[in-house]
Protein backbone atom coordinates (compact mmCIF):
# COMPACT_ATOMS: atom_id res chain seq x y z
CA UNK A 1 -18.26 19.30 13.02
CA UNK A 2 -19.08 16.84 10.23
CA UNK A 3 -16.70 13.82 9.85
CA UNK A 4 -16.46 14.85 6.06
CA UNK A 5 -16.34 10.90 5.22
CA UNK A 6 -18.42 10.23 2.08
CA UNK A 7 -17.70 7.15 0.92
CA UNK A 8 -17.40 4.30 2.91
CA UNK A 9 -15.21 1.32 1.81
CA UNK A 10 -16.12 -2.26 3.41
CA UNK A 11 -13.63 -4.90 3.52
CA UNK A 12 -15.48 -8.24 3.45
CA UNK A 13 -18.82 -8.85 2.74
CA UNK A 14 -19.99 -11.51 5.69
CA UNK A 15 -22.05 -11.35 8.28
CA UNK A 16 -20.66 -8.20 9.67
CA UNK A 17 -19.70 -6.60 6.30
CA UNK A 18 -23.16 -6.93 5.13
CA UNK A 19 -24.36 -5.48 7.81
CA UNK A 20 -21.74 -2.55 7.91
CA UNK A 21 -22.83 -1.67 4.63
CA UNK A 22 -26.53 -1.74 4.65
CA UNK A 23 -26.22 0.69 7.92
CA UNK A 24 -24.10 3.08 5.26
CA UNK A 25 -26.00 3.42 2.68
CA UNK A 26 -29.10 3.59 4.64
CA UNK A 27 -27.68 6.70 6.00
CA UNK A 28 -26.61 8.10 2.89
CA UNK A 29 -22.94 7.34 2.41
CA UNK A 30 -21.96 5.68 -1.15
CA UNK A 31 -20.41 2.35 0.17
CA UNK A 32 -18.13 -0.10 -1.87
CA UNK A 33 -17.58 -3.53 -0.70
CA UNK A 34 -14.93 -5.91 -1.82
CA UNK A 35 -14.59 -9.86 -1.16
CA UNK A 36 -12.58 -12.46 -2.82
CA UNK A 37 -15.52 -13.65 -5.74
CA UNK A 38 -18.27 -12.95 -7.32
CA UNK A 39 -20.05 -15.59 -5.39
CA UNK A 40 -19.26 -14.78 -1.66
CA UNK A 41 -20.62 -10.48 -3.09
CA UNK A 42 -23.92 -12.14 -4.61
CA UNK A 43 -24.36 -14.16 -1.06
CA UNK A 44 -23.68 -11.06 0.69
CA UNK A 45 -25.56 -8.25 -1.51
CA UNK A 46 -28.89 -10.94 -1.30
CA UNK A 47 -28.61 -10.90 2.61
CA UNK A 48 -28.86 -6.74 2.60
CA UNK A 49 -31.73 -7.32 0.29
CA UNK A 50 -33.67 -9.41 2.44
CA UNK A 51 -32.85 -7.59 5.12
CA UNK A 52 -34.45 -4.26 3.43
CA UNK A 53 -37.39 -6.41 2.55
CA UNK A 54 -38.28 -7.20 6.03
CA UNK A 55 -37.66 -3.07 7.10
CA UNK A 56 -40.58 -2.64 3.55
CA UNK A 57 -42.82 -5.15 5.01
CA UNK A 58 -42.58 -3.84 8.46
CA UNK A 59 -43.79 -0.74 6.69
CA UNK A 60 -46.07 -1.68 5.30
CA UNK A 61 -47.86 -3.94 8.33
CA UNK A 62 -47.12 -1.09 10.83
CA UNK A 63 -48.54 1.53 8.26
CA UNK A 64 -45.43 3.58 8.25
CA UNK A 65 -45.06 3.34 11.81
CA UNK A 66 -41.65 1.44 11.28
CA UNK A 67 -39.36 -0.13 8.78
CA UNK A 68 -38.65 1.86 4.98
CA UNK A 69 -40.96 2.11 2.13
CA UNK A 70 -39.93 0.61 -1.17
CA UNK A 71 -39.03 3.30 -2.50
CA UNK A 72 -36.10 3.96 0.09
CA UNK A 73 -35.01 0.39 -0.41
CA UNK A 74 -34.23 0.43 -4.04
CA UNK A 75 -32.06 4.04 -2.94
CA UNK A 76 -30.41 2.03 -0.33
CA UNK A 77 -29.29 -0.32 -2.92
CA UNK A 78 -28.49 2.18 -5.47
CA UNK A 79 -25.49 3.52 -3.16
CA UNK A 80 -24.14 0.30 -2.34
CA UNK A 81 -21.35 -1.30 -5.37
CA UNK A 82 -20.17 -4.63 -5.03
CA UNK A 83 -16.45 -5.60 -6.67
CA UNK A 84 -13.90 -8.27 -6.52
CA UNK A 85 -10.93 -5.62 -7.23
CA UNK A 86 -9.52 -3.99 -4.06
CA UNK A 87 -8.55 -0.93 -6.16
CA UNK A 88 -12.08 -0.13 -5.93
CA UNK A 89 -11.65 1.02 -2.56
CA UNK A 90 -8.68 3.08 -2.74
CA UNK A 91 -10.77 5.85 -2.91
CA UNK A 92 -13.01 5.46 -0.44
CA UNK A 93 -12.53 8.14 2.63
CA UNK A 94 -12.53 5.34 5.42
CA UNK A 95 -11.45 1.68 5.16
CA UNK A 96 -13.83 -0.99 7.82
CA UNK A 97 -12.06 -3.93 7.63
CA UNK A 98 -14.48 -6.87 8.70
CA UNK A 99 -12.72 -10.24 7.62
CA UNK A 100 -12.14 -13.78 9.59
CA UNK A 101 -11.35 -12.52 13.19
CA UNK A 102 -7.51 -13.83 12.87
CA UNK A 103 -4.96 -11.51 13.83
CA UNK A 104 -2.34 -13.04 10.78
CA UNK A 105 -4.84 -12.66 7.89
CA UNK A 106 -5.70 -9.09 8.60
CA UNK A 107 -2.48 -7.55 9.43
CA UNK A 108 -1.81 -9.32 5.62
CA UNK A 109 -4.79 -7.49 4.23
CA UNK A 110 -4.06 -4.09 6.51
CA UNK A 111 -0.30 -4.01 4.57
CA UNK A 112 -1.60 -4.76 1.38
CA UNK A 113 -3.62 -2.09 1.54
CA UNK A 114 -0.58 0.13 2.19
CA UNK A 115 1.47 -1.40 0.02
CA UNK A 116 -1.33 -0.15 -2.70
CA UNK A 117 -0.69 3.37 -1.49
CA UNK A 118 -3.86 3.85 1.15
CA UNK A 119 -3.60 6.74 3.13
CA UNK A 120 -6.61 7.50 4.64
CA UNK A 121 -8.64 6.18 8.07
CA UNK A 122 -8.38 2.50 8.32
CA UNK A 123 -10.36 1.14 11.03
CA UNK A 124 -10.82 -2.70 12.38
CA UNK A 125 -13.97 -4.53 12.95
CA UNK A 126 -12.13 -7.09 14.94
CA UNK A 127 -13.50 -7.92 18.38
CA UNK A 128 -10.74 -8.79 20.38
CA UNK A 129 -7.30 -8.11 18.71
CA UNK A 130 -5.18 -5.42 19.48
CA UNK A 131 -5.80 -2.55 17.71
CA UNK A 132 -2.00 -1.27 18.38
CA UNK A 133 -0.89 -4.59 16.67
CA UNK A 134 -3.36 -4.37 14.00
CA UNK A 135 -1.79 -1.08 13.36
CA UNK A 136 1.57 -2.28 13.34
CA UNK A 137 0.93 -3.38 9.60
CA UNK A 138 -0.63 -0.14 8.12
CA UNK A 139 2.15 2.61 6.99
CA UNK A 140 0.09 5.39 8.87
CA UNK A 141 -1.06 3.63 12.63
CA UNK A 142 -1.76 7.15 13.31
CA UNK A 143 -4.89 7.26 11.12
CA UNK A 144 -5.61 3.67 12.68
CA UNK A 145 -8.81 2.66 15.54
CA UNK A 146 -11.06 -0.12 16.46
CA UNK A 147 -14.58 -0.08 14.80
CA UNK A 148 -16.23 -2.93 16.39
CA UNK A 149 -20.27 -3.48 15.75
CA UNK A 150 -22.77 -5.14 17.54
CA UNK A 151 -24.10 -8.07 15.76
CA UNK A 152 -26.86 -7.61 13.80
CA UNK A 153 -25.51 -4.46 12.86
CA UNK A 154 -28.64 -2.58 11.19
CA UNK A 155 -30.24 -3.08 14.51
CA UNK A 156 -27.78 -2.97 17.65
CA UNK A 157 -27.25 0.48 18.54
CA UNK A 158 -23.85 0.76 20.03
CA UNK A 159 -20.82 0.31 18.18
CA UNK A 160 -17.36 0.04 20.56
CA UNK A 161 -14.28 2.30 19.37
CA UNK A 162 -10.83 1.50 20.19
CA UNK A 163 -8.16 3.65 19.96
CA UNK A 164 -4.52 2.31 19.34
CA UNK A 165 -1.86 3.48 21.45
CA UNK A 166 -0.37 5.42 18.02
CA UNK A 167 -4.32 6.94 16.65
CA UNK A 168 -4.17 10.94 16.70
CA UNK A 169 -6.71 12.89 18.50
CA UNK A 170 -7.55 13.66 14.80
CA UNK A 171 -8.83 10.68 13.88
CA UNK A 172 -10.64 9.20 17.27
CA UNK A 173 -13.01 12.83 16.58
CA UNK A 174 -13.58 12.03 13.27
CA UNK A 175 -14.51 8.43 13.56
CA UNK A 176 -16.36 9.16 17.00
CA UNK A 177 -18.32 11.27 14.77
CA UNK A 178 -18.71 9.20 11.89
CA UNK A 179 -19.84 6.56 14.55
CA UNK A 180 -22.86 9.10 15.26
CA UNK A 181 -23.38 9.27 11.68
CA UNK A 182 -24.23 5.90 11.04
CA UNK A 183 -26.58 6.42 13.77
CA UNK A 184 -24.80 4.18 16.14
CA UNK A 185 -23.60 5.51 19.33
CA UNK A 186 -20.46 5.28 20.81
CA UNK A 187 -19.05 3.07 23.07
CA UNK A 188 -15.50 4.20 24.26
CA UNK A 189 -12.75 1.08 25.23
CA UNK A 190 -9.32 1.24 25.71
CA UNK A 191 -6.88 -1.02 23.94
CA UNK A 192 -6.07 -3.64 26.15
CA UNK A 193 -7.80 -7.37 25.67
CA UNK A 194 -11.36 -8.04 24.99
CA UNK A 195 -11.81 -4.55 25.14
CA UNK A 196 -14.87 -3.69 27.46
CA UNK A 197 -17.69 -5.43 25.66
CA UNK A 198 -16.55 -9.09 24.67
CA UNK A 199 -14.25 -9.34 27.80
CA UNK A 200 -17.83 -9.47 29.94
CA UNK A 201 -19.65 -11.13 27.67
CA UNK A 202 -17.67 -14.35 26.00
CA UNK A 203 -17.41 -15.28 29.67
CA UNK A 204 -21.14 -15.13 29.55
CA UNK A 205 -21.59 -17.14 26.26
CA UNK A 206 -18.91 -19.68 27.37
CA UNK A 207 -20.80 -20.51 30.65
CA UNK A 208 -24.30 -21.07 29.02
CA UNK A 209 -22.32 -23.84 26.99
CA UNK A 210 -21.17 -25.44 29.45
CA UNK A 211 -24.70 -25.86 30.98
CA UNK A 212 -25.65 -27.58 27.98
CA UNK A 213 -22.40 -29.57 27.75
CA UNK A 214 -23.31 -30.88 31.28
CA UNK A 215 -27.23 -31.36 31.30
CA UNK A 216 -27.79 -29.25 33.37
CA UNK A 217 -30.20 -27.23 30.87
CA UNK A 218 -31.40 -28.13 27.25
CA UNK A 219 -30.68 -25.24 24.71
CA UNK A 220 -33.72 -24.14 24.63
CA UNK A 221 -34.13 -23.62 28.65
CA UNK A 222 -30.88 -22.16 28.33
CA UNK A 223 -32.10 -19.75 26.06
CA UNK A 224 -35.42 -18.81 28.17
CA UNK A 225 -33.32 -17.57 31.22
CA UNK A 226 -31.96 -14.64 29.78
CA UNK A 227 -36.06 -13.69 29.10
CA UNK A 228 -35.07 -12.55 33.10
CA UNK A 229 -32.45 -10.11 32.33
CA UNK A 230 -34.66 -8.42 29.44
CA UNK A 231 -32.36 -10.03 26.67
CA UNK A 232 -34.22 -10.29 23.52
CA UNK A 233 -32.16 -13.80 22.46
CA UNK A 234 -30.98 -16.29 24.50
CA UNK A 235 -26.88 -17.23 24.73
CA UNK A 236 -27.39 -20.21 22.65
CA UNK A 237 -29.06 -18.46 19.83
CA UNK A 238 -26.75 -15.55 19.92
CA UNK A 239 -23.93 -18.27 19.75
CA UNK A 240 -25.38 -19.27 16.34
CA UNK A 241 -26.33 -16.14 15.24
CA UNK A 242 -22.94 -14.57 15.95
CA UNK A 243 -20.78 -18.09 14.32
CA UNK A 244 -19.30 -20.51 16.38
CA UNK A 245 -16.14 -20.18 15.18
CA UNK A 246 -16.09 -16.28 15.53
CA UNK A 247 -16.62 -16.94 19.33
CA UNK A 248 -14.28 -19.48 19.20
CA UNK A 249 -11.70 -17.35 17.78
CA UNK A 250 -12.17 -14.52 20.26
CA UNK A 251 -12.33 -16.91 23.31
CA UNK A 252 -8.66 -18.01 21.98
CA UNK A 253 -7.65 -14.94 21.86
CA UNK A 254 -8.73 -13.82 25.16
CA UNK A 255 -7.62 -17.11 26.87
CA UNK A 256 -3.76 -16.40 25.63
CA UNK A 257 -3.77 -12.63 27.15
CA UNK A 258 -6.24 -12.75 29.83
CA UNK A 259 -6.06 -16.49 31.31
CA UNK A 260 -7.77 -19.79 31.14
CA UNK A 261 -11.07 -18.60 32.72
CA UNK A 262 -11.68 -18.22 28.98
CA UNK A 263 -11.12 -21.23 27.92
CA UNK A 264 -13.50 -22.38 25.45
CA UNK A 265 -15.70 -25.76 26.36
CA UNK A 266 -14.95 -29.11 24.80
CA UNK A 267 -18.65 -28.86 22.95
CA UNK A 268 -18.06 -25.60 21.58
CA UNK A 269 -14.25 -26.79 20.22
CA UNK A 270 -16.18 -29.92 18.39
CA UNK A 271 -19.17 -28.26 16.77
CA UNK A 272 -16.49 -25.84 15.07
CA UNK A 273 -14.35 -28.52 14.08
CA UNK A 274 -17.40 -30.56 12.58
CA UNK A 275 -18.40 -27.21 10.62
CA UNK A 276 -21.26 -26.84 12.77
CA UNK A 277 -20.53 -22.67 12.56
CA UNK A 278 -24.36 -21.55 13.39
CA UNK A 279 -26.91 -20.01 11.52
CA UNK A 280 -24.65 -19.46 8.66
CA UNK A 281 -23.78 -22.98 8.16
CA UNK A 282 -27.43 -24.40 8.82
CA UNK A 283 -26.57 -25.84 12.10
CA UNK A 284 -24.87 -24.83 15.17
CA UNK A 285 -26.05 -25.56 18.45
CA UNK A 286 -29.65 -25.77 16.78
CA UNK A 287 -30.60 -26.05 12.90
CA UNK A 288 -31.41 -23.04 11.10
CA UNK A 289 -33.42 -22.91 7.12
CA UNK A 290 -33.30 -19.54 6.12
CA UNK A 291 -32.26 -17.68 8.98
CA UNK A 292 -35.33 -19.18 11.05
CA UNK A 293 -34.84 -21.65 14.13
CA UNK A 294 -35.99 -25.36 13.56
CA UNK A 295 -34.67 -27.35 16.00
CA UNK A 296 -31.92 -28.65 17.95
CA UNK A 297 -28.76 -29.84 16.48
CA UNK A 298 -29.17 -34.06 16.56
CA UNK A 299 -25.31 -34.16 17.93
CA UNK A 300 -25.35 -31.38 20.63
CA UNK A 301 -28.44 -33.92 21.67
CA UNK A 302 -26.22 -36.91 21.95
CA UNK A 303 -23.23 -34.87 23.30
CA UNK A 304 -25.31 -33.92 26.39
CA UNK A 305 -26.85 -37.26 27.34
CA UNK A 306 -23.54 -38.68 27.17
CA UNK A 307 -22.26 -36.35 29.54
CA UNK A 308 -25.14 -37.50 32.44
């Protein structure tokens, strides 16, 4: 049976959020997406754009072979609506909630939500906090789950749902099959830390850090290993790509219920704290111009030959 979700409401319009709801309206649901100004939506609506672009010239190189033709792209666009007012989304048939991966600031937004009279699916993006606490702050925890997408999300495939300790049978159908909708399929994790997905693979990440933090390997080396394992980006880019911080955050979160084999490497601690976030800051562990790779960060240089 159909999830009979229509519209699509996305909390946050980031990284992930942009993502979330390009991969809507590209399969047909009308999405609204809310963020705090004008500013942070225009940032947000011109990465969907130019990610649509590169689907029309892939197109139009591959002669229909892959990517969208122009056409679809301006319909894409045409279901996606961009606001600062979170009124906009009472509405919507499902909430996605895809802010700063802190467990304080969306519990906040989760109750304000109910305190505006929400009562509908409300499911997390988070990647690493517990759903069952999330839930703890929405008036209906019943109609509460885990949503969490791979990053980029127009092109991973999976998506890893997590249902609280309090979400009906009801609701883990429907958003199983809304999951499937959105052409993603779905990855099933219980509710306990890390989930499945992040609580192999920050170890993972945290380790190829640590090989640069100790000259063992440049960055770039670093990167070519995973070449081996059939990994189309290295750790170190996918560090940038996914944000520094973000990896930082979940790392915290996993060292406090899991244990200190996930504690996060000096290096990694400094770059956040110098705003070195990745790709979305310009530099990370290398420097990015426009979302393309130019070189390796001048300080994560120095910070390695100091440590031989």
């Amino acid at each position: 049976m159909p999830s009979e979700i229509r519209r699509v409401g996305v909390i946050g319009i980031g990284l992930m959020g942009s993502g979330i709801t390009q991969v809507a309206a590209t399969r047909g649901f009308d999405a609204v997406v809310v963020d705090l100004t004008a500013e942070i939506l225009a940032k947000g609506l011109a990465r969907i754009r130019e990610s649509l672009e590169r689907l029309v010239q892939s197109y139009e190189k591959s002669g229909g072979k892959s990517g969208i033709p122009a056409e679809e792209k301006e319909k894409i666009l045409s279901r996606i609506r961009v606001s600062t007012n979170r009124e906009e989304l009472l509405a919507c048939d499902i909430l996605i909630e895809a802010i700063v991966e802190n467990e304080a600031a969306k519990k906040e937004m989760i109750s304000s939500f109910s305190g505006m009279g929400y009562q509908r699916i409300f499911v997390s993006n988070t990647s690493s906090i517990s759903i069952t606490r999330l839930a703890s702050a929405y008036s209906y925890p019943e109609l509460f789950m885990g949503m969490h997408f791979m990053n980029p999300v127009p092109v991973q495939p999976g998506c890893e749902l997590v249902r609280g300790f309090l979400t009906s049978n009801e609701t883990w159908e429907r958003v199983v099959t809304f999951c499937r909708e959105l052409g993603k399929e779905p990855i099933l994790a219980e509710d306990k830390a890390g989930f499945g997905i992040n609580r192999m693979f920050i170890p993972f990440l945290l380790e190829a850090v640590k090989v640069v933090e100790e000259g063992v390997m440049s960055c770039e080396d670093a990167d070519k290993t995973t070449l081996c394992l059939g990994h189309k980006m290295g750790p170190i880019a996918t560090l940038d790509f996914v944000g520094l911080d973000t990896t930082l955050a979940i790392a915290e979160v996993l060292e406090m219920e899991i244990g200190p084999s996930y504690k996060a490497p000096d290096l990694l601690r400094k770059l956040v704290a110098a705003g070195f976030c990745g790709m979305k800051s310009g530099k990370g562990f290398y420097l990015w111009d426009k979302g393309k790779k130019i070189g390796v960060n001048p300080a994560v240089e120095r910070y390695r030959r100091r440590q031989s």
